[in-house]
N, C-alpha and C. Protein backbone atom coordinates (compact mmCIF):
# COMPACT_ATOMS: atom_id res chain seq x y z
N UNK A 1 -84.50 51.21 67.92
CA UNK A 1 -85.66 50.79 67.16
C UNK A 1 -86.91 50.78 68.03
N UNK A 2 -86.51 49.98 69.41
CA UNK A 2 -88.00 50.11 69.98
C UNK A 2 -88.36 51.52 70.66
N UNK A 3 -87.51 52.36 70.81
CA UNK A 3 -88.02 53.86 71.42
C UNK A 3 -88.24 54.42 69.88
N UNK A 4 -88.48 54.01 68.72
CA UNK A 4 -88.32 55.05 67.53
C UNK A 4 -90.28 53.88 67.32
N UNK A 5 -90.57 53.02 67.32
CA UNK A 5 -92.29 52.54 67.53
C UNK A 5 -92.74 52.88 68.70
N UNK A 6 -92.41 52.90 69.53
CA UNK A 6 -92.56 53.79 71.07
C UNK A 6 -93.41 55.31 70.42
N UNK A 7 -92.30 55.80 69.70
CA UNK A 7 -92.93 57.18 69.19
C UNK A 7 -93.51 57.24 68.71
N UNK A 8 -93.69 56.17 67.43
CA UNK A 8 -94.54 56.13 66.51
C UNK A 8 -96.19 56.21 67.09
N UNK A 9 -96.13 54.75 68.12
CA UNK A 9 -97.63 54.80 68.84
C UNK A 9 -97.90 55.74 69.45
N UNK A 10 -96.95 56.73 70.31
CA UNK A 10 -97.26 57.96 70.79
C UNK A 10 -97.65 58.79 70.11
N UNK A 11 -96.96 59.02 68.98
CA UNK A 11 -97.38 60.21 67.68
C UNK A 11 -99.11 59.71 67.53
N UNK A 12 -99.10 58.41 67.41
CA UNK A 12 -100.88 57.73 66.96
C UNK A 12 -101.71 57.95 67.51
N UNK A 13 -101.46 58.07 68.83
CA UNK A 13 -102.54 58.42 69.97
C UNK A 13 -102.34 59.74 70.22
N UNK A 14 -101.14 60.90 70.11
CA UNK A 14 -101.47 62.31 69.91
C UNK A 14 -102.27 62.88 68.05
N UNK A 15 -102.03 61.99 67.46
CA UNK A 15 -103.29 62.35 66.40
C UNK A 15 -104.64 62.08 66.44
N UNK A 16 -105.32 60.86 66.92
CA UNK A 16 -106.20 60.92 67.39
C UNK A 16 -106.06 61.64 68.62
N UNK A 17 -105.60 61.89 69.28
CA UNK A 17 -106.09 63.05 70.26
C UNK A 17 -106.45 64.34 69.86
N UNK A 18 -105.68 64.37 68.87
CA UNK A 18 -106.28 66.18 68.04
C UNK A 18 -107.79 65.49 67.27
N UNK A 19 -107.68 64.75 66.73
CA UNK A 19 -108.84 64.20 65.90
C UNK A 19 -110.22 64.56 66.94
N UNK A 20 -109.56 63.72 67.40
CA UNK A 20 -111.41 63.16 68.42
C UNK A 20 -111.24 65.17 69.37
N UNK A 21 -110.51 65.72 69.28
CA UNK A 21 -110.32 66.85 69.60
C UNK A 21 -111.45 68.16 69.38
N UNK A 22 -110.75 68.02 67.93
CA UNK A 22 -111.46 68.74 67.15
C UNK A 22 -112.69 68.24 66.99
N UNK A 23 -113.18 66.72 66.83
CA UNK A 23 -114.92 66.48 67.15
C UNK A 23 -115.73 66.80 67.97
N UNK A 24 -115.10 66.97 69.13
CA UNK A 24 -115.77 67.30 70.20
C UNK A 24 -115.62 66.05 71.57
N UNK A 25 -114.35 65.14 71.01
CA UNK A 25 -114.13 64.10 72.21
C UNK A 25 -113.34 64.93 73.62
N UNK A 26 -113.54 64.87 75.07
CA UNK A 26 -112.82 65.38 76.00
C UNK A 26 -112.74 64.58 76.52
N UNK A 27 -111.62 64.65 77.66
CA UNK A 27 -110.83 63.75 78.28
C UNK A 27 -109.74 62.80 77.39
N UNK A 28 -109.56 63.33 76.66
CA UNK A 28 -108.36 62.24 75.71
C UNK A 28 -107.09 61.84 76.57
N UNK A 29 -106.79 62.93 76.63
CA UNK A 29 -105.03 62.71 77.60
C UNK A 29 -105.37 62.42 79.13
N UNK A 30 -104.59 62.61 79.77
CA UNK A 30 -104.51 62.15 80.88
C UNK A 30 -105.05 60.52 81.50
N UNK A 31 -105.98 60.60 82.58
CA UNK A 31 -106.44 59.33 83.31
C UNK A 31 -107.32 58.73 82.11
N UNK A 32 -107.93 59.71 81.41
CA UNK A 32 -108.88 58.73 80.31
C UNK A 32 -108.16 58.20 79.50
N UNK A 33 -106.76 58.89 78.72
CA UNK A 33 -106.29 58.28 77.54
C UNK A 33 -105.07 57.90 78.12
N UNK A 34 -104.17 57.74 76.69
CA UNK A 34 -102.83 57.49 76.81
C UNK A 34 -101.67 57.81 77.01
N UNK A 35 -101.35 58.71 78.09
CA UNK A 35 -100.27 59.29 78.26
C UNK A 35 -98.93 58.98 77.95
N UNK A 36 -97.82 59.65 77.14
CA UNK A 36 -96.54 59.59 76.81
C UNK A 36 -95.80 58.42 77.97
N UNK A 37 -96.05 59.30 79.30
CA UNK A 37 -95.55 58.35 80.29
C UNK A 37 -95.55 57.22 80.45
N UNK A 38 -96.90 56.77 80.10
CA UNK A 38 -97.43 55.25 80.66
C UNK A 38 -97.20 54.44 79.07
N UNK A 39 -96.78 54.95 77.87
CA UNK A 39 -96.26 54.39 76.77
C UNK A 39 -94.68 54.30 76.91
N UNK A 40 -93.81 55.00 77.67
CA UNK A 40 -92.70 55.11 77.80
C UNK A 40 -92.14 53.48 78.41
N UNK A 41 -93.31 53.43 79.47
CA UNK A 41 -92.90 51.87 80.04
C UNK A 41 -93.05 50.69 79.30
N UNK A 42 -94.05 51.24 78.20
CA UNK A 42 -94.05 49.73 77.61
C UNK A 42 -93.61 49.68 76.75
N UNK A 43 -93.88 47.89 76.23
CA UNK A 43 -92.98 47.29 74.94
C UNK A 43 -93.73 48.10 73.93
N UNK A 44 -93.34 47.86 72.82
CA UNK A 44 -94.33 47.93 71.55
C UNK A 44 -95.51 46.91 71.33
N UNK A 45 -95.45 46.16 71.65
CA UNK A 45 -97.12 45.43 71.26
C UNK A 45 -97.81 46.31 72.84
N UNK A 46 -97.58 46.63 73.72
CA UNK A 46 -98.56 47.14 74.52
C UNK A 46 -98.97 48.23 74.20
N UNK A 47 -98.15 49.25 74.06
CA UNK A 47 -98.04 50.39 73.45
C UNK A 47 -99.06 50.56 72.59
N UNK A 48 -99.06 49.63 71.91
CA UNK A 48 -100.33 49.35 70.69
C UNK A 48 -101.79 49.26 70.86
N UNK A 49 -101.49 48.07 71.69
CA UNK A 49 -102.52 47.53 72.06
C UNK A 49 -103.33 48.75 73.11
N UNK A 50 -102.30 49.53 73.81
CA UNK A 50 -103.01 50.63 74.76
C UNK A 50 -103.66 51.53 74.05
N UNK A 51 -103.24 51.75 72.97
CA UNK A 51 -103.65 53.34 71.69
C UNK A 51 -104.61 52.69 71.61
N UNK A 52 -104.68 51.39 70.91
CA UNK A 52 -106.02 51.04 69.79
C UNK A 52 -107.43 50.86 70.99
N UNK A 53 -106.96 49.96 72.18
CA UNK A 53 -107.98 50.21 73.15
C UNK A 53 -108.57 51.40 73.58
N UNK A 54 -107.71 52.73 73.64
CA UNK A 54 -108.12 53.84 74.01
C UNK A 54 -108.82 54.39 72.56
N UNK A 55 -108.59 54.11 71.13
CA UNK A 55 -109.16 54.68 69.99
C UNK A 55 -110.47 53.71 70.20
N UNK A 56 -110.81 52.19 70.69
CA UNK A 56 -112.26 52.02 70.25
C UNK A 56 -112.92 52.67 71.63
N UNK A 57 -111.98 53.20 72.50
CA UNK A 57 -113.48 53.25 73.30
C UNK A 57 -113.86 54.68 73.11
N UNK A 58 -112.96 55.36 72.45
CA UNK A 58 -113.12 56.79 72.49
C UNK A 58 -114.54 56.79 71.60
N UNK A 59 -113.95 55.84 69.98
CA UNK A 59 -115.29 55.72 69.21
C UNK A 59 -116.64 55.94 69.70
N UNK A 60 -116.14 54.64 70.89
CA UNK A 60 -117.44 54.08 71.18
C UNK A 60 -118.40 55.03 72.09
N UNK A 61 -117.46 55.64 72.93
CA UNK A 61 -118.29 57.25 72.91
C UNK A 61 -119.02 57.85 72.08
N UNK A 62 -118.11 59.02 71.37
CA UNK A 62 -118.65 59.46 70.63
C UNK A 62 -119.56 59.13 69.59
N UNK A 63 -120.12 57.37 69.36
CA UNK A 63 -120.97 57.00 69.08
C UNK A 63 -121.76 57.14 69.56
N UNK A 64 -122.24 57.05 70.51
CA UNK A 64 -123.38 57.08 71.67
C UNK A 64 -123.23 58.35 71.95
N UNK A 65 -122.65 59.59 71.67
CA UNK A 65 -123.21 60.71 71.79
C UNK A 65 -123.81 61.16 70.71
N UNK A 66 -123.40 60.28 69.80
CA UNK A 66 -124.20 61.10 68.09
C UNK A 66 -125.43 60.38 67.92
N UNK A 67 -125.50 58.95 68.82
CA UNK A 67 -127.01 58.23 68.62
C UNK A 67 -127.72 59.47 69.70
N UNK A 68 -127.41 59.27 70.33
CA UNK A 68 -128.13 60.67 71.45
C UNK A 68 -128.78 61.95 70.76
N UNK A 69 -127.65 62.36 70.00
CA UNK A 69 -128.65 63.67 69.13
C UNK A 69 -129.25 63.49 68.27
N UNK A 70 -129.10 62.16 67.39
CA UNK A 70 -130.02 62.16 66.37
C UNK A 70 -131.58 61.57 66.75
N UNK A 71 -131.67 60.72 68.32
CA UNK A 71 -132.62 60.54 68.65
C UNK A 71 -133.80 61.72 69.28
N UNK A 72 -132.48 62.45 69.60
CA UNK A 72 -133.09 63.99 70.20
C UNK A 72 -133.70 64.90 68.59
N UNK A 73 -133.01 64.39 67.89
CA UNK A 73 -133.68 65.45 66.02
C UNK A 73 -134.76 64.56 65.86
N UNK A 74 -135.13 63.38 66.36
CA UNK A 74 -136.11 62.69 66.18
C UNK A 74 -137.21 63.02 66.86
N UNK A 75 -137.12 63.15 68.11
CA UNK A 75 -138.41 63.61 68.60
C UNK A 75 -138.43 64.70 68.44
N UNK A 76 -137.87 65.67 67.96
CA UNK A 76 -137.98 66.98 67.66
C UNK A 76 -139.12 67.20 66.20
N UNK A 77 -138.33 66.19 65.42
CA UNK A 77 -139.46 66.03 64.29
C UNK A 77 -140.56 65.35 64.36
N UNK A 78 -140.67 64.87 65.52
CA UNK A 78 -141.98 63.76 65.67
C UNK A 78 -143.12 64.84 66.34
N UNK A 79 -142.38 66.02 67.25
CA UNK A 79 -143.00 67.06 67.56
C UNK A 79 -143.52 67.81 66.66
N UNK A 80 -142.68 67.94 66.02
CA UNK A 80 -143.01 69.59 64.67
C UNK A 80 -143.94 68.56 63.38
N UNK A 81 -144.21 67.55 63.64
CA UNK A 81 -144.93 66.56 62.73
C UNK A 81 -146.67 66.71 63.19
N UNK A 82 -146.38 66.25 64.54
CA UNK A 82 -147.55 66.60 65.33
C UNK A 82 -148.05 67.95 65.33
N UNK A 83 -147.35 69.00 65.23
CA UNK A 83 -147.95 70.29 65.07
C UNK A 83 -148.37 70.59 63.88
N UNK A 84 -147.94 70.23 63.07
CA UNK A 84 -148.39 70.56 61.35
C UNK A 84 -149.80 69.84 61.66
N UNK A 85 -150.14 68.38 61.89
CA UNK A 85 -151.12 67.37 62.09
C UNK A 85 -152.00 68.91 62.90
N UNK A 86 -151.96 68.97 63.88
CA UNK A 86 -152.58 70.02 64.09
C UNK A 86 -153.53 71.36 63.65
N UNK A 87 -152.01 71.99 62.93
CA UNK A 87 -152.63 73.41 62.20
C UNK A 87 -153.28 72.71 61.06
N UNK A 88 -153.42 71.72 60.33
CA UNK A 88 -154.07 71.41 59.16
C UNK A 88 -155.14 70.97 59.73
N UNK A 89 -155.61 70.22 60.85
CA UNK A 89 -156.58 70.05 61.40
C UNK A 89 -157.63 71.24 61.72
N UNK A 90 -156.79 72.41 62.30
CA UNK A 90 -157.58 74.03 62.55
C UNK A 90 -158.13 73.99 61.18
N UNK A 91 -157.05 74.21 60.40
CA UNK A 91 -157.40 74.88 58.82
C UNK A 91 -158.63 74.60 58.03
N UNK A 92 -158.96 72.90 58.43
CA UNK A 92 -159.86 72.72 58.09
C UNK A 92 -161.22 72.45 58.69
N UNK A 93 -161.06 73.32 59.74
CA UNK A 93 -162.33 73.53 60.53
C UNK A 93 -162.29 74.79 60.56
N UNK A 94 -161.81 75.86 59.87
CA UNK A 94 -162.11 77.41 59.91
C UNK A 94 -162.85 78.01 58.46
N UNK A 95 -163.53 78.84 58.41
CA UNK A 95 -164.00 79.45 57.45
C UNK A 95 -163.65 80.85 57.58
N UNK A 96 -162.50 81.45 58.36
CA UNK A 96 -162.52 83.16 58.59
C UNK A 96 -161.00 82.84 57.78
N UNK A 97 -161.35 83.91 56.81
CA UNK A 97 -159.73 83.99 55.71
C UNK A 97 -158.70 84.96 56.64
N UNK A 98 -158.81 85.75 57.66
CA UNK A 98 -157.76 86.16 57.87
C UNK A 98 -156.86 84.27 58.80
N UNK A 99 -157.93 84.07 59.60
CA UNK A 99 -157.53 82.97 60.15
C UNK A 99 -156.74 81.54 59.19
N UNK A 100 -157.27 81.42 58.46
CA UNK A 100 -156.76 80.56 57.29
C UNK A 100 -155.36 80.83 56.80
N UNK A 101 -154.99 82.16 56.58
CA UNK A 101 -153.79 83.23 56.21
C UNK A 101 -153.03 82.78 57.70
N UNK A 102 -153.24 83.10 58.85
CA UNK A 102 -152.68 82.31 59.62
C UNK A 102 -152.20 81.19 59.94
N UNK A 103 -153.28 80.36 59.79
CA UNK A 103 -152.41 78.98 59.73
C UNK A 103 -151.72 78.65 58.83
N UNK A 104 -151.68 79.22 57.50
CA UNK A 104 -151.24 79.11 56.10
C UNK A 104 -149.93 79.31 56.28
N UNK A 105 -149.46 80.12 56.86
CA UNK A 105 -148.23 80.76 57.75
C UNK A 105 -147.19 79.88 58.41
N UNK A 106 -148.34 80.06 59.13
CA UNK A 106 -147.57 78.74 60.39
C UNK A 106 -147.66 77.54 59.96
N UNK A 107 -148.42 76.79 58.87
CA UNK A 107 -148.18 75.94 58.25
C UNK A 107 -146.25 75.67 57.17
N UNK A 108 -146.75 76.69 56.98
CA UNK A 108 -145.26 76.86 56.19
C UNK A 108 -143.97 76.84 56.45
N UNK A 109 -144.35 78.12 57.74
CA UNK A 109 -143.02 78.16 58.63
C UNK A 109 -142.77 76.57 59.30
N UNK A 110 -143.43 75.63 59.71
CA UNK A 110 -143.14 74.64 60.06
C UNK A 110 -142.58 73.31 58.99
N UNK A 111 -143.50 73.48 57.99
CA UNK A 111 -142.77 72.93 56.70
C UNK A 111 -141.54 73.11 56.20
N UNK A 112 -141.11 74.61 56.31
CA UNK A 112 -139.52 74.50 56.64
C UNK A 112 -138.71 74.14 57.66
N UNK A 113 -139.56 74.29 58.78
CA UNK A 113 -138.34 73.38 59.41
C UNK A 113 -138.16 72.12 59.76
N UNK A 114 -139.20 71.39 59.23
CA UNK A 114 -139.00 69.98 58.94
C UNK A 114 -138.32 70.06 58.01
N UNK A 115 -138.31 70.41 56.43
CA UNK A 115 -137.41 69.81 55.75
C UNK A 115 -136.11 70.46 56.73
N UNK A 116 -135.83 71.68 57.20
CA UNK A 116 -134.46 71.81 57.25
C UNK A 116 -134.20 70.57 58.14
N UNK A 117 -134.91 70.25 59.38
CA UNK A 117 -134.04 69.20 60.14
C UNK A 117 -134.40 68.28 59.44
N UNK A 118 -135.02 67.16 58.05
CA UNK A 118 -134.87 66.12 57.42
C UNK A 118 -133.29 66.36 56.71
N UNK A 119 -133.02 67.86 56.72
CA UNK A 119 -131.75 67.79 55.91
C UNK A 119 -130.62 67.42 56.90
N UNK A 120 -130.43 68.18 58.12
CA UNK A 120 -129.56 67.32 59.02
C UNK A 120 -129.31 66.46 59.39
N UNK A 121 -130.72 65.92 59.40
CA UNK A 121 -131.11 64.45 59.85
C UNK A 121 -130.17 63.31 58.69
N UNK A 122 -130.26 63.29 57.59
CA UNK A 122 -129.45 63.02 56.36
C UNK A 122 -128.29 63.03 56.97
N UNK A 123 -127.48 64.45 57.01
CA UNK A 123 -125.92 64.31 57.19
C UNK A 123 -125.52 63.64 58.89
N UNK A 124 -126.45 63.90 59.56
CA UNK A 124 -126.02 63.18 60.90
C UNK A 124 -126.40 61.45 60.80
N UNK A 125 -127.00 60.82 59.93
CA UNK A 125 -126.81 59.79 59.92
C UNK A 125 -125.65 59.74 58.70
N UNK A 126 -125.45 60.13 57.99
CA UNK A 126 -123.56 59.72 57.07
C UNK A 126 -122.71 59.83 58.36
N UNK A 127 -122.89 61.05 59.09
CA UNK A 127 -121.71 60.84 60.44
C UNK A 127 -121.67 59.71 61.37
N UNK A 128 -122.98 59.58 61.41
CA UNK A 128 -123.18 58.13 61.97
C UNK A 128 -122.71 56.66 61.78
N UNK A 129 -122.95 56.75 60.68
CA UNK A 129 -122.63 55.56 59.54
C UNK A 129 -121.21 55.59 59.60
N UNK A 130 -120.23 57.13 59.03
CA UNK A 130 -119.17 56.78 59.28
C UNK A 130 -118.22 56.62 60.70
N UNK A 131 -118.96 56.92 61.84
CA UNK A 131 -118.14 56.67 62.76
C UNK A 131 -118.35 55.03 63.23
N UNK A 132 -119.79 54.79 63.15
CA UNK A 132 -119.27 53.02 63.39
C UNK A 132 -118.39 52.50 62.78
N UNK A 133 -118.47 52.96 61.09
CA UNK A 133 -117.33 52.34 60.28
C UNK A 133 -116.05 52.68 60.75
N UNK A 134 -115.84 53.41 61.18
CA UNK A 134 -114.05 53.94 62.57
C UNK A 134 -114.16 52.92 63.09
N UNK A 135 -115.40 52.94 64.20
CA UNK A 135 -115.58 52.27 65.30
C UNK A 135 -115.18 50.65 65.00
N UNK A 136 -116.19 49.86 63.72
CA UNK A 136 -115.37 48.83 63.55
C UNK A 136 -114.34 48.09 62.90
N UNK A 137 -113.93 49.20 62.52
CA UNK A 137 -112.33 48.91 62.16
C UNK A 137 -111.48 49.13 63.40
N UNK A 138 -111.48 50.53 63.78
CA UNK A 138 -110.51 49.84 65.25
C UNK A 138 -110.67 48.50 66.00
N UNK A 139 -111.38 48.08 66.42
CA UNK A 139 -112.60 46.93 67.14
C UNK A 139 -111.35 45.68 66.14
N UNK A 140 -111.43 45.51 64.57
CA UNK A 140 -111.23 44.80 63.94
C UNK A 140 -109.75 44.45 63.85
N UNK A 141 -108.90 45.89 64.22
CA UNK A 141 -107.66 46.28 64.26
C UNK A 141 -107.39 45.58 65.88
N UNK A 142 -107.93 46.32 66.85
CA UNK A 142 -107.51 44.99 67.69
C UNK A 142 -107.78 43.82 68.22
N UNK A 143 -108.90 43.45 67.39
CA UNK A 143 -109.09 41.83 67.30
C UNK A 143 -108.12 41.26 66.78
N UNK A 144 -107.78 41.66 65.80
CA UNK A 144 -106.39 41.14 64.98
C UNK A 144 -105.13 41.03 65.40
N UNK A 145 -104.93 42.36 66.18
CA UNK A 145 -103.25 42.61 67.25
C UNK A 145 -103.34 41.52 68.19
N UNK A 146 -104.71 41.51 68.81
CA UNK A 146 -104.94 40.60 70.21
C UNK A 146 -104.70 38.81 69.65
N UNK A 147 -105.44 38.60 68.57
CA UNK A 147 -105.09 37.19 67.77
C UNK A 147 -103.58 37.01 67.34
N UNK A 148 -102.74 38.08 67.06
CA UNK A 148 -101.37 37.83 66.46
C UNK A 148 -100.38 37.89 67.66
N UNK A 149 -100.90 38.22 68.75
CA UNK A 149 -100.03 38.21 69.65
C UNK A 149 -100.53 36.81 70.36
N UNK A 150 -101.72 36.33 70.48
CA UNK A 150 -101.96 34.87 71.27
C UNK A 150 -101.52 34.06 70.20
N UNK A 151 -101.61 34.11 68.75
CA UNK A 151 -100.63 33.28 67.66
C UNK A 151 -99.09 33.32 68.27
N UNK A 152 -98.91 34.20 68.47
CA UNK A 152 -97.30 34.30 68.59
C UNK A 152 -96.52 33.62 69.94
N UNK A 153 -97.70 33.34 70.93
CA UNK A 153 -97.23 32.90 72.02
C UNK A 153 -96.23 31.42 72.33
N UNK A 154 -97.32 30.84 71.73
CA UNK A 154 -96.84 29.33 71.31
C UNK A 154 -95.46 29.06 70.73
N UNK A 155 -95.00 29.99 69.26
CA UNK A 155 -93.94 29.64 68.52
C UNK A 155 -92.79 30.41 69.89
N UNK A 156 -93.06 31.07 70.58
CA UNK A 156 -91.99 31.67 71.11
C UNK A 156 -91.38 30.61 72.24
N UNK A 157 -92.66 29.84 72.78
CA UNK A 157 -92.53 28.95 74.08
C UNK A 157 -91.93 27.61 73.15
N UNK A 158 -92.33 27.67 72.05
CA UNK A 158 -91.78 26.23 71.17
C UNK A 158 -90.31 26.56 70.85
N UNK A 159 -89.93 28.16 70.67
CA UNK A 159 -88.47 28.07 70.39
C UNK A 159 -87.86 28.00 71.49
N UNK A 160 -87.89 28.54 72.84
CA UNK A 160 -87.16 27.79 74.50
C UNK A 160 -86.88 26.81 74.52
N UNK A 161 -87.87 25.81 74.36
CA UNK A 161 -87.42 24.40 74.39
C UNK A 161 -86.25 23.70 73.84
């Protein structure tokens, strides 16, 4: 029974290892994560407790790499904001129509790519949103393991006696 939850937590931490894999998490296995080996030695509540520690901090990475780019799409748009502020500023200090046709242009072309990055900007904060929500549920998951195992301490030292 306990080498068949042994596996189980191993299987848990090789799915999130493909998970956070395929996101773009590295270093999962080895010295960063949870190796088969170093689950082999332990009980089952460690075992556990080792996965779920290695799943919030992995989160907690890849949180802070997705606040990173969306702050980076931020000044990107705070740039291409400032440049529009700009060419509308030319525009309306020119009176030569080929020039006007120019900025008219480059007005535009920049208008699309603000909306396009307002549109990323959108789905990278849902990714956002949903990885804290990972983030604090694992967090919540082993607040809870860590409380049921200091609950459990007591009744075990009360049944010795």
């Amino acid at each position: 029974m306990k080498k068949l939850l042994c596996l189980l937590a191993f299987g848990l931490a090789n799915t999130f290892s493909l998970q956070a894999s395929a996101q773009g998490v590295n270093n999962v296995g080895g010295a960063a994560g949870v190796s088969s080996s170093q689950l082999q030695g332990m009980d089952i509540n460690s075992s556990f407790l080792a996965v779920q520690t290695n799943r919030a901090k992995l989160l907690d990475e890849q949180l802070n790499r997705e606040m990173q780019n969306v702050q980076a799409k931020n000044a990107k748009m705070e740039e291409l904001n400032t440049q529009l502020v700009a060419l509308r500023l030319a525009k309306g200090k020119t009176t030569d129509p080929q020039t006007i046709a120019k900025l008219d242009n480059q007005i535009k072309d920049l208008s699309t790519q603000i909306d396009t990055l307002g549109s990323t900007q959108q789905m990278d904060m849902l990714r956002l949103q949903s990885l804290s929500n990972k983030r604090n549920e694992a967090n919540d998951i082993l607040t809870n393991f860590k409380k049921k195992l200091a609950d459990e301490k007591p009744g075990i030292i009360g049944n010795t006696r």
